[in-house]
N, C-alpha and C. Protein backbone atom coordinates (compact mmCIF):
# COMPACT_ATOMS: atom_id res chain seq x y z
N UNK A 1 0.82 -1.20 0.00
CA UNK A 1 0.00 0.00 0.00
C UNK A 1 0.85 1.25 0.00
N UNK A 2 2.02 1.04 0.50
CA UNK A 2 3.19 2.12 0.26
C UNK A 2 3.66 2.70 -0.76
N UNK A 3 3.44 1.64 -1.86
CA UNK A 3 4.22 2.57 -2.81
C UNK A 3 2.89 2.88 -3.69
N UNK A 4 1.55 3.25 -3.39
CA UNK A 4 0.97 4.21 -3.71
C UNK A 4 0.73 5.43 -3.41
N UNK A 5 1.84 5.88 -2.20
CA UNK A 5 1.71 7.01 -1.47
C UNK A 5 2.66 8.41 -2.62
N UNK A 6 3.79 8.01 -3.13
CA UNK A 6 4.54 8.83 -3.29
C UNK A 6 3.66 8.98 -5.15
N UNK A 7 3.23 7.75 -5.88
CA UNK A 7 2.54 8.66 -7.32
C UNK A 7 1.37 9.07 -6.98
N UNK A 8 0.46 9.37 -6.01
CA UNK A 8 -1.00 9.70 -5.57
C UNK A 8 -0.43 11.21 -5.41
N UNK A 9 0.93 11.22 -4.08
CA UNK A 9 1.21 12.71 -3.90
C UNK A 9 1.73 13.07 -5.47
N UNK A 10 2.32 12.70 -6.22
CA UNK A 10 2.81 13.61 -7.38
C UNK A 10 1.92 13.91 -8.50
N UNK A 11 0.82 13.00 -8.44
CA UNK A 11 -0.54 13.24 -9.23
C UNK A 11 -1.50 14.70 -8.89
N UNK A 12 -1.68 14.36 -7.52
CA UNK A 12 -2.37 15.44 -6.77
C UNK A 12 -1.05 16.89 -6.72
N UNK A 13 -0.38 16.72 -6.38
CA UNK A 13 0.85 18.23 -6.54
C UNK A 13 0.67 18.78 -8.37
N UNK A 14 0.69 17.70 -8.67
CA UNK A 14 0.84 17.90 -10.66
C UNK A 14 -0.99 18.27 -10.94
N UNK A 15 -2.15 18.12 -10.55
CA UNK A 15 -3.09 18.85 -10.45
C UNK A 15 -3.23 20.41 -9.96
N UNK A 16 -2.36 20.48 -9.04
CA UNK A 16 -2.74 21.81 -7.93
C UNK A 16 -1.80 22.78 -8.91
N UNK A 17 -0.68 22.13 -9.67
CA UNK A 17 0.12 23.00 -10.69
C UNK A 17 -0.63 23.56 -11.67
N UNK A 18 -1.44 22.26 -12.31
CA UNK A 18 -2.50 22.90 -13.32
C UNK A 18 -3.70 24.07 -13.12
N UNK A 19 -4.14 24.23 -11.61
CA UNK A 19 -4.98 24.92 -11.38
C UNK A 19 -4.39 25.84 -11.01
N UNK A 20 -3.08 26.10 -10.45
CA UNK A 20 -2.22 27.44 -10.58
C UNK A 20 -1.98 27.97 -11.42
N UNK A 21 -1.95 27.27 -12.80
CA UNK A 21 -1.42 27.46 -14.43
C UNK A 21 -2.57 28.18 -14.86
N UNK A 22 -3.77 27.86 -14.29
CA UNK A 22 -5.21 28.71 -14.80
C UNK A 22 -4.76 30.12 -14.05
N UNK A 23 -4.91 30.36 -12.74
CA UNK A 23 -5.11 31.40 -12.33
C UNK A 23 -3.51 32.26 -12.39
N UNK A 24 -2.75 31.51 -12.38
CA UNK A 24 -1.08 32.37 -12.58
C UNK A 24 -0.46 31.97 -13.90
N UNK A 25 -0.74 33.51 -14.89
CA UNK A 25 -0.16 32.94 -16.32
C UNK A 25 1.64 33.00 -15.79
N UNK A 26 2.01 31.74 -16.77
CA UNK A 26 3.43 31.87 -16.56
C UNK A 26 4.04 31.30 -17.73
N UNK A 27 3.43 31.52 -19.13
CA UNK A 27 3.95 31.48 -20.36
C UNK A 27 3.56 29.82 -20.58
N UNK A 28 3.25 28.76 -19.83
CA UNK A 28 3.74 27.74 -20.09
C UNK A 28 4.76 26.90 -19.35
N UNK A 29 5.17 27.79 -18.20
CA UNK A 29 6.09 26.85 -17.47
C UNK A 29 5.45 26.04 -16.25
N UNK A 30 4.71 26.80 -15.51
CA UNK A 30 3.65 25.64 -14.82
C UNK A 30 3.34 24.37 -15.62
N UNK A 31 2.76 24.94 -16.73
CA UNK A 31 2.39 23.61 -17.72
C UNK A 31 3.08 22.34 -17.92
N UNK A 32 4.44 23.06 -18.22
CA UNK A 32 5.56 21.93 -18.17
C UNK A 32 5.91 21.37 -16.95
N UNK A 33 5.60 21.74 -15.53
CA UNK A 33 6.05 21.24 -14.64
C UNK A 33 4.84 19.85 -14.37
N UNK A 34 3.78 20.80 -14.10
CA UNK A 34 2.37 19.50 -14.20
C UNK A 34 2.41 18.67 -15.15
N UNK A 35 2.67 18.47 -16.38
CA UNK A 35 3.47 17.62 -16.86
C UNK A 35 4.15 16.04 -16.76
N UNK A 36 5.36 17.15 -16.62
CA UNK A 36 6.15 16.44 -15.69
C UNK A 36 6.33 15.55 -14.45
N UNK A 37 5.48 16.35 -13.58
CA UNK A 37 4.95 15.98 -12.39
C UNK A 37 3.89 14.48 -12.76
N UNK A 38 3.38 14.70 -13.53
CA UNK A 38 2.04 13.54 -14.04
C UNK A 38 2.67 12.65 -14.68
N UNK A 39 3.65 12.75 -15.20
CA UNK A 39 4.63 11.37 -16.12
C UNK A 39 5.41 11.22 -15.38
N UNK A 40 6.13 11.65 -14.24
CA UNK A 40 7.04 10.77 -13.39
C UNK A 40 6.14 9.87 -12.54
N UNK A 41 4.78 9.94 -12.37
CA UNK A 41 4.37 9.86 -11.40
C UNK A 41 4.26 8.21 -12.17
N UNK A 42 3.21 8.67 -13.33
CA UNK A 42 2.86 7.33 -13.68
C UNK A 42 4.45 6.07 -14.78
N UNK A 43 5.37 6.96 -14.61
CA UNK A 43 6.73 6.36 -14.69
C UNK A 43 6.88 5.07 -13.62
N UNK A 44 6.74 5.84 -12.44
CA UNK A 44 6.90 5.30 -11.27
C UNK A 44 5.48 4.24 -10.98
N UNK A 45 4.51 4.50 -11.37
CA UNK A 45 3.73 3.37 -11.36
C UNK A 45 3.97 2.48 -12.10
N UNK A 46 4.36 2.40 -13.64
CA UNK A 46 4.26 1.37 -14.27
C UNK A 46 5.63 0.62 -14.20
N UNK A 47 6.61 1.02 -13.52
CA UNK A 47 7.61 0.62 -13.45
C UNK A 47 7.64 0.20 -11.81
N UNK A 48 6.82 0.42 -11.01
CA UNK A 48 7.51 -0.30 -9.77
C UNK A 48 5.98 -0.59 -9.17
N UNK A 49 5.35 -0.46 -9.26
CA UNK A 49 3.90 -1.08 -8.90
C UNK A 49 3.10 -2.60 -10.02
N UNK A 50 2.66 -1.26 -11.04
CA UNK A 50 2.28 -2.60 -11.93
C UNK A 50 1.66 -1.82 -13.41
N UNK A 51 1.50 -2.85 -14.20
CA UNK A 51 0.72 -2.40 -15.21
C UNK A 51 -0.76 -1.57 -14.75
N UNK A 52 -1.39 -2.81 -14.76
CA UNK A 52 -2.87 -2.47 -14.48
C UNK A 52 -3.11 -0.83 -13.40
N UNK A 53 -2.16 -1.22 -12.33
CA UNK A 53 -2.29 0.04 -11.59
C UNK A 53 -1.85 1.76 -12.84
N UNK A 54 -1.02 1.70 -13.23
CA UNK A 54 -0.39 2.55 -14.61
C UNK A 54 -1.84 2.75 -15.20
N UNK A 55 -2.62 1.76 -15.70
CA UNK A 55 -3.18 2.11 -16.50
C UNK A 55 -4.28 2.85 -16.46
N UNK A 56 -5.04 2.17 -15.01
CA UNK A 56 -5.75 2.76 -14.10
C UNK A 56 -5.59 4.40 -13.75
N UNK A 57 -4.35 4.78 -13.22
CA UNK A 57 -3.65 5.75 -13.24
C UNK A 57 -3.79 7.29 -14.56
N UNK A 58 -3.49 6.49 -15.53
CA UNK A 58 -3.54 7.17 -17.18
C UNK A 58 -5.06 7.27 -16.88
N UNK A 59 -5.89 5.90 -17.03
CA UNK A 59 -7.41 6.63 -16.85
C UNK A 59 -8.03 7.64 -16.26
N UNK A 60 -7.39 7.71 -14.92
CA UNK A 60 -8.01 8.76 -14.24
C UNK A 60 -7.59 9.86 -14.25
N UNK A 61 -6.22 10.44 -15.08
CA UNK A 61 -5.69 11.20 -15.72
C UNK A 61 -6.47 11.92 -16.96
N UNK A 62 -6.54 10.94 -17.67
CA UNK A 62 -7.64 11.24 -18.59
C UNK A 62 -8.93 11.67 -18.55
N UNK A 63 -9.68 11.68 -17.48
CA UNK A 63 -10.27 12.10 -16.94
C UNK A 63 -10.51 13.07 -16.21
N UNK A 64 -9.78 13.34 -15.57
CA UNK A 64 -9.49 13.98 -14.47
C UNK A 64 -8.96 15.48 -14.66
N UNK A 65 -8.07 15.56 -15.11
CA UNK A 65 -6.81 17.03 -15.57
C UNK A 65 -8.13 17.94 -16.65
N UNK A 66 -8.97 17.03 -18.05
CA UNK A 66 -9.95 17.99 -18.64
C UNK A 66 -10.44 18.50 -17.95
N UNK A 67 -11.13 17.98 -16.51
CA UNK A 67 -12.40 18.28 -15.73
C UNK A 67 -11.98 19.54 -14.91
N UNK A 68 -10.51 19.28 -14.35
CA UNK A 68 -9.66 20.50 -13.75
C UNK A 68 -10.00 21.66 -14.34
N UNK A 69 -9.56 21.70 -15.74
CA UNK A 69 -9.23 22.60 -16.40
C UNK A 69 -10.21 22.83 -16.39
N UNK A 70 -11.30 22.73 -16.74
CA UNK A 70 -12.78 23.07 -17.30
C UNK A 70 -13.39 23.90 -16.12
N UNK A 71 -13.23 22.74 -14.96
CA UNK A 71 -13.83 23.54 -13.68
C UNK A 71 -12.97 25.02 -13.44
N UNK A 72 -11.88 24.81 -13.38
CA UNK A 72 -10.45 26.42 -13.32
C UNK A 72 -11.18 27.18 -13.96
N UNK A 73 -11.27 27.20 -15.18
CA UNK A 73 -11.73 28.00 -16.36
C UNK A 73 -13.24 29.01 -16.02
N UNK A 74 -14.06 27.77 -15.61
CA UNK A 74 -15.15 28.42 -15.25
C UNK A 74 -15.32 29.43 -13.60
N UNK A 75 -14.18 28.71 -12.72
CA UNK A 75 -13.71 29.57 -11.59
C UNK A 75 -13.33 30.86 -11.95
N UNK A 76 -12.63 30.70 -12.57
CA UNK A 76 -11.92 32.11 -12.94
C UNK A 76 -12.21 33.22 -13.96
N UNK A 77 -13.38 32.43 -14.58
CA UNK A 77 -14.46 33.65 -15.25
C UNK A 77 -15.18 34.46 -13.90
N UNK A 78 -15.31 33.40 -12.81
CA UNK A 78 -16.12 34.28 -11.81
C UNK A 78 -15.73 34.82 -10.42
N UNK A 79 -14.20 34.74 -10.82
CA UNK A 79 -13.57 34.95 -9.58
C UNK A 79 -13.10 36.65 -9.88
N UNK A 80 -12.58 37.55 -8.74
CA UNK A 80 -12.06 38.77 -8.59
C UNK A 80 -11.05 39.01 -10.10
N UNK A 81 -10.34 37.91 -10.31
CA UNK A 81 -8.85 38.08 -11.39
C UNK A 81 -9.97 38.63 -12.86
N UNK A 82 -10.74 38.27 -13.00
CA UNK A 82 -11.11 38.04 -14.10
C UNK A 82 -11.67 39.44 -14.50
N UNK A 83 -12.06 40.10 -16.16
CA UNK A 83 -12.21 41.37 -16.13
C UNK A 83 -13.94 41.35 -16.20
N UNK A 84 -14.84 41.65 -15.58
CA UNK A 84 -16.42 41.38 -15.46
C UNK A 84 -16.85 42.45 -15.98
N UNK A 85 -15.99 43.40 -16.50
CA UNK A 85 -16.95 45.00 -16.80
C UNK A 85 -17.28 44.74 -18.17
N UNK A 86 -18.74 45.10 -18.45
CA UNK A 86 -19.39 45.36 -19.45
C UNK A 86 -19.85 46.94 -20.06
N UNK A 87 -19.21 47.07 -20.98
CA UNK A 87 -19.57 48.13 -21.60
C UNK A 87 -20.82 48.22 -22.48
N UNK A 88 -21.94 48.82 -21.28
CA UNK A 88 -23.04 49.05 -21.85
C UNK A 88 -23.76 50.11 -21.64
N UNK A 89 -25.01 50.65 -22.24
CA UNK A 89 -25.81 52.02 -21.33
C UNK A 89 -26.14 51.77 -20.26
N UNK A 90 -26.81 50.31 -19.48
CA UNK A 90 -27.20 50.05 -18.13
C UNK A 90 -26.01 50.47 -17.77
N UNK A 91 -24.86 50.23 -17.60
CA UNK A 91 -23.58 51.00 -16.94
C UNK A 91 -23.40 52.26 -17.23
N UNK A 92 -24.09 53.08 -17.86
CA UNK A 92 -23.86 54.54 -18.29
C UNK A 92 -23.03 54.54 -19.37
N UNK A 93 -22.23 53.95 -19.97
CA UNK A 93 -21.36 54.27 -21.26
C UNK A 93 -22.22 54.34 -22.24
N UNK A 94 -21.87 55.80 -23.20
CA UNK A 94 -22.61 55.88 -24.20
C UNK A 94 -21.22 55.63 -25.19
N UNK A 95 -21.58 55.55 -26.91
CA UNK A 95 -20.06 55.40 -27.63
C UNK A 95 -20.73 56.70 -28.56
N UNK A 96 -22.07 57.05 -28.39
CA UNK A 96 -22.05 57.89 -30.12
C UNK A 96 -23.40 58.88 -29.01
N UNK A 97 -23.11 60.30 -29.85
CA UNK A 97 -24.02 61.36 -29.01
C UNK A 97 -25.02 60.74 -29.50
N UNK A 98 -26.47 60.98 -28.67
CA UNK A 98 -27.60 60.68 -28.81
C UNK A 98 -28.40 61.73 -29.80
N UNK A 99 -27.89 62.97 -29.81
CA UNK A 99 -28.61 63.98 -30.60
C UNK A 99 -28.31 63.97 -31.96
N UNK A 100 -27.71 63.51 -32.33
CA UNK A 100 -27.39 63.49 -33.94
C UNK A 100 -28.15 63.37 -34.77
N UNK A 101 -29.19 62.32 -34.20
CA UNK A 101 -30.53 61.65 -35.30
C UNK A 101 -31.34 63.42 -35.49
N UNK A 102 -31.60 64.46 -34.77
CA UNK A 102 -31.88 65.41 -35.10
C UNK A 102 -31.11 66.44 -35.91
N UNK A 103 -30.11 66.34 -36.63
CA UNK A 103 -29.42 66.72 -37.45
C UNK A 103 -29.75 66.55 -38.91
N UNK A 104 -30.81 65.43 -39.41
CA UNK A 104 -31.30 64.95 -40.26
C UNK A 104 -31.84 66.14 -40.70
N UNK A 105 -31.69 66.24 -42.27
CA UNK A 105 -32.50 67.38 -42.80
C UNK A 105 -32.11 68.68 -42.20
N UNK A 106 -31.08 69.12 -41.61
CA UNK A 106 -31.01 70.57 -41.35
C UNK A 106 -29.76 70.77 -41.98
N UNK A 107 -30.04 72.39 -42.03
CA UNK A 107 -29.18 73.14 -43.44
C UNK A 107 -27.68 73.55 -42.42
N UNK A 108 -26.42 74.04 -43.33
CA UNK A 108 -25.58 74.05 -42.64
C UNK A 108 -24.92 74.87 -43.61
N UNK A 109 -23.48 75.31 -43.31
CA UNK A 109 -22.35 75.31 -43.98
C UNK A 109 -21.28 75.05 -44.03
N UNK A 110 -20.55 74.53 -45.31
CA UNK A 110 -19.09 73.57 -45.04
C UNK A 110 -18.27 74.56 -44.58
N UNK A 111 -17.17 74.64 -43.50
CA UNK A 111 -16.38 75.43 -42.58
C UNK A 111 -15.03 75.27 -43.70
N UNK A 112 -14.77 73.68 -43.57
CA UNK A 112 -13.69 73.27 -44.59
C UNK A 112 -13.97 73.03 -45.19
N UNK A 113 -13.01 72.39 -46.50
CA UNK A 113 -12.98 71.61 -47.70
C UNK A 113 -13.31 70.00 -47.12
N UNK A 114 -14.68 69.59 -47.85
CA UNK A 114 -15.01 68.41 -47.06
C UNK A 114 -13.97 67.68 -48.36
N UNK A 115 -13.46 66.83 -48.01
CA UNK A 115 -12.64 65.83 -49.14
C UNK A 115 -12.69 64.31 -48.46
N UNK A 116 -13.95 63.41 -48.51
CA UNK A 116 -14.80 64.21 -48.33
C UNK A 116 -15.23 64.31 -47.10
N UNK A 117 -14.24 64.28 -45.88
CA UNK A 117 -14.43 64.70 -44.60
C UNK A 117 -13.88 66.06 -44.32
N UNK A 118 -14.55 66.51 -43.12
CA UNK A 118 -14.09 68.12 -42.82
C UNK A 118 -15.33 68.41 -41.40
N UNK A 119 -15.04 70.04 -41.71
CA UNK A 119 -15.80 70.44 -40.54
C UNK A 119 -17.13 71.06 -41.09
N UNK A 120 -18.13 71.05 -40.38
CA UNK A 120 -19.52 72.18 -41.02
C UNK A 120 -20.37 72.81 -40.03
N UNK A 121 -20.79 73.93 -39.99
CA UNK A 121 -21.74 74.70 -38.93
C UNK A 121 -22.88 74.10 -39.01
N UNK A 122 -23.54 73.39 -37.79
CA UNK A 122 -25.17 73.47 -38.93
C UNK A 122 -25.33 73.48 -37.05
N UNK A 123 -26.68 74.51 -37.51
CA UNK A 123 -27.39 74.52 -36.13
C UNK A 123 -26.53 74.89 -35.17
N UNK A 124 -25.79 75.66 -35.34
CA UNK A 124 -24.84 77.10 -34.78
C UNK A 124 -23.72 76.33 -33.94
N UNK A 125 -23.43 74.77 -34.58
CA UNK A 125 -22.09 74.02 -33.91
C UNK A 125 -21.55 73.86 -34.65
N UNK A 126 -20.09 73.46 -34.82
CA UNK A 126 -19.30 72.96 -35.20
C UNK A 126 -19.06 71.30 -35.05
N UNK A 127 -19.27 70.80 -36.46
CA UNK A 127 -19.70 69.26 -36.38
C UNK A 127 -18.54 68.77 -37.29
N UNK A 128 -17.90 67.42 -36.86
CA UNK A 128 -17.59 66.54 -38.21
C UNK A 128 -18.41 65.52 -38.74
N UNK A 129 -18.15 66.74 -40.30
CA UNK A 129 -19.66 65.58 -41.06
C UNK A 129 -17.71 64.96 -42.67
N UNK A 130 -18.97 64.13 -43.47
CA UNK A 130 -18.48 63.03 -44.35
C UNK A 130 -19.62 63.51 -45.70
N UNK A 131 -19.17 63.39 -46.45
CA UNK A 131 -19.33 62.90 -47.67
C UNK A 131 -19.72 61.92 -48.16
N UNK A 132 -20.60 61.46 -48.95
CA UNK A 132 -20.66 60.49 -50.14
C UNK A 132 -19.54 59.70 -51.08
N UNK A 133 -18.62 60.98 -50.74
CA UNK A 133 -17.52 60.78 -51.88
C UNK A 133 -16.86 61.92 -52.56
N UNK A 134 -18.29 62.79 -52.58
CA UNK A 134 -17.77 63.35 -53.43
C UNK A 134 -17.19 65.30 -52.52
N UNK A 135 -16.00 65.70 -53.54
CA UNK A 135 -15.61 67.20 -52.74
C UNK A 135 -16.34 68.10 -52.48
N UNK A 136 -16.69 69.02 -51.40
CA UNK A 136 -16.89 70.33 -51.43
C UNK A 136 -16.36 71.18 -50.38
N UNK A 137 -16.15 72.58 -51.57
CA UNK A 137 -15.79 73.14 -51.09
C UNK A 137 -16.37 74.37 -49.87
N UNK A 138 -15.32 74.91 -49.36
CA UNK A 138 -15.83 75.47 -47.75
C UNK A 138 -16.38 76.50 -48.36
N UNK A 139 -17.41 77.08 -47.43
CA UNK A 139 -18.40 77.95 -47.13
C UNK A 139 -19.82 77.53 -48.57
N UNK A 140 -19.55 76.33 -48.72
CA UNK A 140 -20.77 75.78 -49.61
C UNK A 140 -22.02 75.02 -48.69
N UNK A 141 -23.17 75.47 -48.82
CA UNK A 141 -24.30 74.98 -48.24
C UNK A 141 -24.02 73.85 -48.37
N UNK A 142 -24.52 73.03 -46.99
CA UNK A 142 -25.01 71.51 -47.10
C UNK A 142 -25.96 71.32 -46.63
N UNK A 143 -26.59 70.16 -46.99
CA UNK A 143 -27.90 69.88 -45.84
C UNK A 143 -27.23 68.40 -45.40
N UNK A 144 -27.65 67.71 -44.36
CA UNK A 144 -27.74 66.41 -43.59
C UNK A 144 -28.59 65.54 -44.20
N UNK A 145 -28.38 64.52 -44.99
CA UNK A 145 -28.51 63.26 -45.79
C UNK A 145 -28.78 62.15 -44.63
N UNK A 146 -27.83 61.97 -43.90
CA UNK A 146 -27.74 60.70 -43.25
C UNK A 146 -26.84 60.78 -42.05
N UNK A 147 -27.53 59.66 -40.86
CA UNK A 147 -26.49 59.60 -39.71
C UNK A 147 -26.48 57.97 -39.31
N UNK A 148 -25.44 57.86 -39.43
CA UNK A 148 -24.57 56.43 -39.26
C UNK A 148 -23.78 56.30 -38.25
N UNK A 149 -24.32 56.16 -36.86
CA UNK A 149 -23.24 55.89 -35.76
C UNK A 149 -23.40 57.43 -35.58
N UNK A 150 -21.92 57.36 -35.59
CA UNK A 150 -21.26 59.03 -34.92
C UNK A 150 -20.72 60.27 -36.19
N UNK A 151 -21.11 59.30 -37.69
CA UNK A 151 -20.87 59.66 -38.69
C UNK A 151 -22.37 60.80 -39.24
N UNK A 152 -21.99 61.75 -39.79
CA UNK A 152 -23.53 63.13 -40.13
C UNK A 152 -23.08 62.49 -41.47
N UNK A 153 -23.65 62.42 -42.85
CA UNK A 153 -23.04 62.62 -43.88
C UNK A 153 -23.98 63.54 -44.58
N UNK A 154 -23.58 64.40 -45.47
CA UNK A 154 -23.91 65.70 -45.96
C UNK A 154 -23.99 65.71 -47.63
N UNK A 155 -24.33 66.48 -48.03
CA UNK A 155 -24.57 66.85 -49.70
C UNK A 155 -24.51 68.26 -49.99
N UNK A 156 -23.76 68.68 -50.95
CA UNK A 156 -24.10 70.11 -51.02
C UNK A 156 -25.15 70.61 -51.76
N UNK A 157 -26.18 71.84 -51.02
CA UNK A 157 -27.26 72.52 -51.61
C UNK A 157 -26.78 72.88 -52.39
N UNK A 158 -27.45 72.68 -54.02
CA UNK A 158 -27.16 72.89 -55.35
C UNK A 158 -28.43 74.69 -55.74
């Protein structure tokens, strides 16, 4: 019954490596030690115990180390280490002004040379609007075509 004491401890030490390897990145060298730790162990079984015990051993290896990992993995989505912030409006983050959609249809003028981005007054601010594609030049009427995100895009009054 003795000489299952010393591959049980190097099985179980070569587990507790792997679940350190989840929560402490270390490139891969934990990895290699658990490893290691898990093939001397069952070295030492199949060479001084027995087959059947070895194989037994590998089984529950096989078993065992996925389930680690899997369980780690899911620990450590819900543990402190892990990053939980969501960037959303329930958290207050906005990414694009909310007023823009009222920009639709109002008249303006190009500040710069839109090419075909630039600057334009409309509604007594200073906005960056976009183009279609095509150039115009500054102090040429535009009106507001379209809003895409955080994008105004414009046309010039002909």
């Amino acid at each position: 019954m003795k000489a299952y004491i010393i591959p049980v401890l190097l099985q179980m030490i070569g587990i507790m490596v792997i679940v350190a390897e989840i929560f402490i990145p270390s490139l891969g060298v934990l990895a290699v030690i658990a490893l290691a730790l898990l093939s001397y162990s069952l070295y030492i079984v199949f060479t001084s115990i027995s087959t059947t015990a070895g194989v037994i051993f590998t089984g529950l290896d096989i078993i065992i180390v996925p389930l680690i990992v899997v369980l780690g993995i899911k620990i450590l989505a819900k543990s402190p280490l892990s990053l939980k912030r969501e960037l959303s409006k329930h958290n207050g983050v906005i990414s694009q002004k909310e007023k823009l959609e009222t920009y639709i249809n109002m008249k303006g003028t190009a500040v710069t040379d839109l090419r075909p981005a630039g600057m334009a007054q409309i509604n007594s601010q200073r906005v960056d609007v976009v183009t279609d594609g095509e150039y115009i030049e500054a102090d040429t009427s535009v009106i507001v075509t379209g809003v895409a995100g955080n994008r105004i895009v414009v046309e010039a009054i002909l």
